[in-house]
Structures are given as C-alpha cells and as structure tokens.
N, C-alpha and C. Protein backbone atom coordinates (compact mmCIF):
# COMPACT_ATOMS: atom_id res chain seq x y z
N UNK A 1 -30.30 -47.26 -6.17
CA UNK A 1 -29.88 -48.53 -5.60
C UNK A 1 -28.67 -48.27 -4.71
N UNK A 2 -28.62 -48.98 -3.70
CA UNK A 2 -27.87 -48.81 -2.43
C UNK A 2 -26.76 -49.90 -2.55
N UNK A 3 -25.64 -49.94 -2.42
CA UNK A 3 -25.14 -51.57 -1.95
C UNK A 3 -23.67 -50.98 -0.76
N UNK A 4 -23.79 -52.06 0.12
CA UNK A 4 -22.96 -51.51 1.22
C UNK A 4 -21.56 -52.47 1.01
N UNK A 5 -20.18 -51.44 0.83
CA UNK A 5 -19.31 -52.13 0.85
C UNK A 5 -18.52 -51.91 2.26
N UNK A 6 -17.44 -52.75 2.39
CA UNK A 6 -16.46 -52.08 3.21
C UNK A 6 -15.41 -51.00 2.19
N UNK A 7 -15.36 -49.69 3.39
CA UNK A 7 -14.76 -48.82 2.97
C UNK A 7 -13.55 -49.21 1.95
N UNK A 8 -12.87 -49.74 2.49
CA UNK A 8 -11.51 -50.52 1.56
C UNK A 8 -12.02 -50.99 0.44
N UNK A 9 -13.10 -51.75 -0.04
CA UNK A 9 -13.78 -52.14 -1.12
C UNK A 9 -14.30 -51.12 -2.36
N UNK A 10 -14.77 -50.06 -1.24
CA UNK A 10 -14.94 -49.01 -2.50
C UNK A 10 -13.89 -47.97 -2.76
N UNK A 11 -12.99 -48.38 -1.81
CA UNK A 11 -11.98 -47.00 -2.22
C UNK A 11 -11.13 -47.85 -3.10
N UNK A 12 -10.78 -49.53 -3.48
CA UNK A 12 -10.48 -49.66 -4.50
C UNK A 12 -11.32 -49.87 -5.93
N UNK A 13 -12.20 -50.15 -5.11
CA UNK A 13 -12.97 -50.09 -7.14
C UNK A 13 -12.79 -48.42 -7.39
N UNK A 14 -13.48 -47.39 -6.42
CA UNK A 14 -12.55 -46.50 -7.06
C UNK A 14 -11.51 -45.75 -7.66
N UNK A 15 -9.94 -46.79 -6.78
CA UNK A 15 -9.50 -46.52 -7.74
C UNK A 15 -9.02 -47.10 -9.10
N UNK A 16 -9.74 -47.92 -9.16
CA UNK A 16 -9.90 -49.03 -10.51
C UNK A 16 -10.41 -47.53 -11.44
N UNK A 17 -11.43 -46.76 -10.83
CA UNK A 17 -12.27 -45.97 -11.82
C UNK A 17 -10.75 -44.64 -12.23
N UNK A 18 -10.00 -44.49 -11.47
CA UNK A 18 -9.27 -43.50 -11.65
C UNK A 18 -8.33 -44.16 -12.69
N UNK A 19 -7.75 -45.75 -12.46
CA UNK A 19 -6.70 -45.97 -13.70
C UNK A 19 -7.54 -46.00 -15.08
N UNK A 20 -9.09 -46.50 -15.31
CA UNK A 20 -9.96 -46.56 -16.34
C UNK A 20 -10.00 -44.89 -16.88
N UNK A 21 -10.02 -43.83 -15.87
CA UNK A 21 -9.65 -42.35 -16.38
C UNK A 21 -8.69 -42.13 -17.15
N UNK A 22 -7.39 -42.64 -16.58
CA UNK A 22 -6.18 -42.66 -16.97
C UNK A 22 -5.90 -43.25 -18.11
N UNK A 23 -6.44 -44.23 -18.70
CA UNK A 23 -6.00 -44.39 -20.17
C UNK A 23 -7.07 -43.92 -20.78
N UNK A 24 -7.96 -43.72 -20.60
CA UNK A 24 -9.03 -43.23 -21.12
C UNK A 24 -8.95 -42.08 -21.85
N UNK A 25 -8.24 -41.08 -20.79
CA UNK A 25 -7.60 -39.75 -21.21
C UNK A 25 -6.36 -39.93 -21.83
N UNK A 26 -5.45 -40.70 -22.03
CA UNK A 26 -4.40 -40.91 -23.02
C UNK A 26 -4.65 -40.93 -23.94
N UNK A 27 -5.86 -42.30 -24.40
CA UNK A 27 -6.03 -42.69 -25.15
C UNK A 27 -6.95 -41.29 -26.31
N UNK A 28 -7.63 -40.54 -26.05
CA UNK A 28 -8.18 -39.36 -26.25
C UNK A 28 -7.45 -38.11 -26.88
N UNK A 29 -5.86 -38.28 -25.98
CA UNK A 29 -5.25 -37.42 -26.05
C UNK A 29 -4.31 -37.53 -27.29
N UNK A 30 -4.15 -39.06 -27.22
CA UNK A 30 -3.31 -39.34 -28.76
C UNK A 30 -4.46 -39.65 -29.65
N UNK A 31 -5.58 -39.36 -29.86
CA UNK A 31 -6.46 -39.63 -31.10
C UNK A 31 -6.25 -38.48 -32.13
N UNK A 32 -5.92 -39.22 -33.30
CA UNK A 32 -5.41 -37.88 -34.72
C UNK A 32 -6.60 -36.79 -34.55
N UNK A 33 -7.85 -36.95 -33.97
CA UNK A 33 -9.28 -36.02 -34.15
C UNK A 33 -9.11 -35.66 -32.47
N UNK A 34 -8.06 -34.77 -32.27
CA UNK A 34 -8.11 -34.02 -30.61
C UNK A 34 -9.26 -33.60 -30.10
N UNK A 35 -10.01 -33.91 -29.41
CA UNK A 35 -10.75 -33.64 -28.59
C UNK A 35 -10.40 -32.69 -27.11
N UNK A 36 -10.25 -31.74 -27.80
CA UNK A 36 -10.16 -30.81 -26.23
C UNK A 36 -11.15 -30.73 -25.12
N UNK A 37 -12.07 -30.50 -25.40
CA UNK A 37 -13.41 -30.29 -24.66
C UNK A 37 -13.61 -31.72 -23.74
N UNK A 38 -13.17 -33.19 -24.40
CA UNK A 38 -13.85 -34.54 -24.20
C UNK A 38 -12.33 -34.19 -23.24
N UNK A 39 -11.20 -34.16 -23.51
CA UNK A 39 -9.84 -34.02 -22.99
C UNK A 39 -10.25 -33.30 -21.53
N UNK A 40 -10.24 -32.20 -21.64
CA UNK A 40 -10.98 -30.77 -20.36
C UNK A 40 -11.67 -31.94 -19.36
N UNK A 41 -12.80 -32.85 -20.12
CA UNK A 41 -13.55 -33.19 -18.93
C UNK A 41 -13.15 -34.06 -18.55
N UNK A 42 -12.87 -35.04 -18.92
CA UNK A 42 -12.03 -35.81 -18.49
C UNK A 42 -11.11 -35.93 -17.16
N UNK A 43 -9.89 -34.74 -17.74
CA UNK A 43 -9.64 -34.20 -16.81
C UNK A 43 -9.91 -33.54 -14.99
N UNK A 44 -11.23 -32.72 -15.39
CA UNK A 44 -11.71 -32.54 -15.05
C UNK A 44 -11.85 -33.33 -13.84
N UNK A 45 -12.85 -34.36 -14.16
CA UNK A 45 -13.52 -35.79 -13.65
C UNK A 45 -11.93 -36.76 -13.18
N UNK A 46 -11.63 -37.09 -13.43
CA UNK A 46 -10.56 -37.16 -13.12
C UNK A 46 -9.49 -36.35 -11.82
N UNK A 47 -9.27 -34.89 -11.59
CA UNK A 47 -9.00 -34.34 -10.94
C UNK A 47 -10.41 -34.81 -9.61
N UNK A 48 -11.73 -34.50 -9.61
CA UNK A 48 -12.26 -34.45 -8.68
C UNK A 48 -12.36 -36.30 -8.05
N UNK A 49 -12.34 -37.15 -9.01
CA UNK A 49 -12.32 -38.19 -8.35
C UNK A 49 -11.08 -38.57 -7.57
N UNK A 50 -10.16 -37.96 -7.84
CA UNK A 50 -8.48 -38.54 -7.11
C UNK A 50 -8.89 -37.31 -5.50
N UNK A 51 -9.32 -36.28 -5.83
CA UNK A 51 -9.91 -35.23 -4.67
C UNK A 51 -10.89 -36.20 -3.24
N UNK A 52 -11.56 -36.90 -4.15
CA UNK A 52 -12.97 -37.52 -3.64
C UNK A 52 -12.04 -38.86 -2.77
N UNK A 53 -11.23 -39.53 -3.55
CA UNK A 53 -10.50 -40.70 -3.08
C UNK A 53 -9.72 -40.56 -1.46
N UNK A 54 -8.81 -39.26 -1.98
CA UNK A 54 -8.48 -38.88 -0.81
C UNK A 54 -8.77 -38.38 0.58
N UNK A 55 -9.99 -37.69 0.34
CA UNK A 55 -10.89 -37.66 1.71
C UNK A 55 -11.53 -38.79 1.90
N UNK A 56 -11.78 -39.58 1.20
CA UNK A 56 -12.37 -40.97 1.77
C UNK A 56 -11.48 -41.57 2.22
N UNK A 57 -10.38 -41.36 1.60
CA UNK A 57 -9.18 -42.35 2.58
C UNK A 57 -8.37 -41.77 4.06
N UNK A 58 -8.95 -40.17 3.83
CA UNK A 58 -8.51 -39.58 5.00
C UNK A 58 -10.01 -39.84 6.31
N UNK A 59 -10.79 -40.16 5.63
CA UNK A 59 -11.95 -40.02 6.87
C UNK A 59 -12.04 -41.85 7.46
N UNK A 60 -11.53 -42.49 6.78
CA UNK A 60 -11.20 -43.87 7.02
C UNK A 60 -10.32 -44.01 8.30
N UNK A 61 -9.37 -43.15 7.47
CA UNK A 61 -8.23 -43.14 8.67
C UNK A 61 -8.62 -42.72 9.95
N UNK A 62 -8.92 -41.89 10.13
CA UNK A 62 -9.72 -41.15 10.80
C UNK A 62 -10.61 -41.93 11.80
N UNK A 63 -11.01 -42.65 11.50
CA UNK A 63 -12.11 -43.56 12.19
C UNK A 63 -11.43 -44.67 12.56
N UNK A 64 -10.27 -45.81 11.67
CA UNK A 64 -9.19 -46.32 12.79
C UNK A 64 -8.24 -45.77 13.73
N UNK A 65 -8.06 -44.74 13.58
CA UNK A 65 -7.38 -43.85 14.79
C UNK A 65 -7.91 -43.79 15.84
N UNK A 66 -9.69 -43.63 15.61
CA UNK A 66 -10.28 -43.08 16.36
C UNK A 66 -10.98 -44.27 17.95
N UNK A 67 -10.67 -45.46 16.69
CA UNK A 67 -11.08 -46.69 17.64
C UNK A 67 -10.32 -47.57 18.19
C-alpha cells in the first residue's frame, strides 16, 4: 500500500517513530530482565532511522534550494 504525503508530513511522523524508539529503548534498558540483544536492536534501528531522517531532510532541502 502506497499513500502520498508531503515530505514534511512524513519526515515528522517519522520522527514521532524515532521519539517512540527512544523510550522504547529506555524503557528496555531499565527492565530488571536486561535484554541486550532486544537493547543492540533497537539501537540499531534506531541509529539507521535518525541516518534515514537526515537524508530525507537533506534531499528536501535540496529540492527547495533548487526551485
């Protein structure tokens, strides 16, 4: 399934998805039963989505500059 936003639209629900990472992984991190592995990916996922955010917000830019 397809749905077309404006760029600005999905670069904030994404980063809605990065603060939902963010406690997500706190919350994980203070559980008495540590989860390293669930912690790792997290992380992980986390690192590449803030990666992903930023070239979308750099290729945005990019294209009001450009016009």
């Amino acid at each position: 399934m397809c749905f077309h936003f404006k760029n600005t639209d999905m670069i904030d629900w994404l980063r809605t998805q990065v603060r939902v990472l963010e406690v997500w992984r706190e919350q994980v991190a203070a559980s008495p039963e540590l989860d390293m592995a669930m912690v790792t990916r997290l992380e992980q996922h986390y690192q590449w989505l803030t990666r992903e955010i930023y070239n979308l917000e750099r290729m945005t830019e990019g294209r009001h500059q450009a016009a």
